[in-house]
Protein backbone atom coordinates (compact mmCIF):
# COMPACT_ATOMS: atom_id res chain seq x y z
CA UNK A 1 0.00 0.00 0.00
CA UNK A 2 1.76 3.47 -1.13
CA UNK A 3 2.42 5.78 1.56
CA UNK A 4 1.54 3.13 4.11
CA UNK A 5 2.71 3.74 7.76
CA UNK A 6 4.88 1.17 8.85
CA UNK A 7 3.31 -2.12 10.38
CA UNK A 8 5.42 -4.14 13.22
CA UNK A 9 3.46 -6.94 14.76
CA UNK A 10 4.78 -9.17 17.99
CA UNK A 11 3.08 -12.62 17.25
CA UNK A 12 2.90 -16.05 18.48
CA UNK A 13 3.20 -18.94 15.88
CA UNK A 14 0.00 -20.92 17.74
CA UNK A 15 -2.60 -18.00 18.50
CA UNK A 16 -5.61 -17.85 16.32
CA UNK A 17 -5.73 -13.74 16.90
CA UNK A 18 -2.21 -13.45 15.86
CA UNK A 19 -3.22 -15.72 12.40
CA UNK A 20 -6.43 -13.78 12.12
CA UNK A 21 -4.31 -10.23 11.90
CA UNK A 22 -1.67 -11.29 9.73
CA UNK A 23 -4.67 -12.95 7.15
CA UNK A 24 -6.26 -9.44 7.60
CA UNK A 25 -3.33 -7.87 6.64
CA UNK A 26 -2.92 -9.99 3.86
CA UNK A 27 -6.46 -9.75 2.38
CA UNK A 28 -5.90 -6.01 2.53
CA UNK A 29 -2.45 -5.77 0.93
CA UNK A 30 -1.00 -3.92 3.64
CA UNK A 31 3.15 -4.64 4.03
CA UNK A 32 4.08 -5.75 7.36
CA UNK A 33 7.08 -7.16 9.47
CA UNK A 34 6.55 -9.99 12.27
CA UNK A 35 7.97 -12.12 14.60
CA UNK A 36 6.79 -15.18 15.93
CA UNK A 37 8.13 -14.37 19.29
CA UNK A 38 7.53 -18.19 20.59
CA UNK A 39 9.95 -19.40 17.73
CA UNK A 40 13.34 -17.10 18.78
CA UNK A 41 14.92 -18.87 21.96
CA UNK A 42 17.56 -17.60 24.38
CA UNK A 43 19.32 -13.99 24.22
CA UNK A 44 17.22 -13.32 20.75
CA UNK A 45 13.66 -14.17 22.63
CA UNK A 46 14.72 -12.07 25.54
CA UNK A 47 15.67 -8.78 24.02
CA UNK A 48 12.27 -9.34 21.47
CA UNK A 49 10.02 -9.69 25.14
CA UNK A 50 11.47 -6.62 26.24
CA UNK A 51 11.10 -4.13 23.17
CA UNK A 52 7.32 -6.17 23.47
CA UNK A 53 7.14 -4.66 27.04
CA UNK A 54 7.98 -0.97 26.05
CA UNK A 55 4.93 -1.26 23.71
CA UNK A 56 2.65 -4.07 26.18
CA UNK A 57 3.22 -4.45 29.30
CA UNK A 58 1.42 -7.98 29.69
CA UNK A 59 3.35 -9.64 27.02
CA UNK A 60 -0.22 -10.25 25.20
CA UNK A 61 -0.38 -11.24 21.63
CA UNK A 62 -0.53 -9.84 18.81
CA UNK A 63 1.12 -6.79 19.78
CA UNK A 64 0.61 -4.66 16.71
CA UNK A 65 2.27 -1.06 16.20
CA UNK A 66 1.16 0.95 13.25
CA UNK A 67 3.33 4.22 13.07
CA UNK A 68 3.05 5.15 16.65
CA UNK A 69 -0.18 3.78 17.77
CA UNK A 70 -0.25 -0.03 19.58
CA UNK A 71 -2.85 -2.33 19.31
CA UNK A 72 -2.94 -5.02 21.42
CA UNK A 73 -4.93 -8.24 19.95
CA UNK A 74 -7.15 -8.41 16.56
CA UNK A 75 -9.13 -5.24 17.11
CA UNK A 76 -10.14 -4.75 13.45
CA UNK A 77 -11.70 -1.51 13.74
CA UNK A 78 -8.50 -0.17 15.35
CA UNK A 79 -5.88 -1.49 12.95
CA UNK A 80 -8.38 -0.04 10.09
CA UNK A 81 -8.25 3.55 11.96
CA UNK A 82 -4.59 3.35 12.41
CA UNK A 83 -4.06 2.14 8.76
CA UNK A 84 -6.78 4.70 7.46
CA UNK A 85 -8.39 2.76 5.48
């Protein structure tokens, strides 16, 4: 999507919101960048969990930032208002 804000989601291979977001994302053509947070392990994992604290404080999933707003789980509504679309 041209002159998209940048998308940066915090996910977890297994949860069903986390798939439901990144389908959404995909039916709507919007570019994003994830990580499946359960699939790092050791120092990688750890310094992921705490840039996902700065943003969500109880580690809940997906954590989704869009330019400077945070949206924690599949809130469609949101993520369209933050996209503006």
């Amino acid at each position: 999507m041209k002159d998209q804000k940048p998308v940066k989601m915090f996910t977890l291979s297994t949860c069903g919101h986390c798939k439901a977001t990144k389908k959404f994302m995909k039916d709507n053509k919007i570019d994003y960048d994830y990580t499946d947070v359960d699939l790092l392990s050791g120092a990688e994992q750890a310094a992921v969990l705490a840039e996902v604290k700065k943003h969500n404080p109880r580690f809940s999933f997906p954590t989704i930032i869009i330019g400077r707003d945070v949206i924690v789980g599949f809130q469609e509504a949101e993520i369209r208002k933050a996209l503006g679309i």
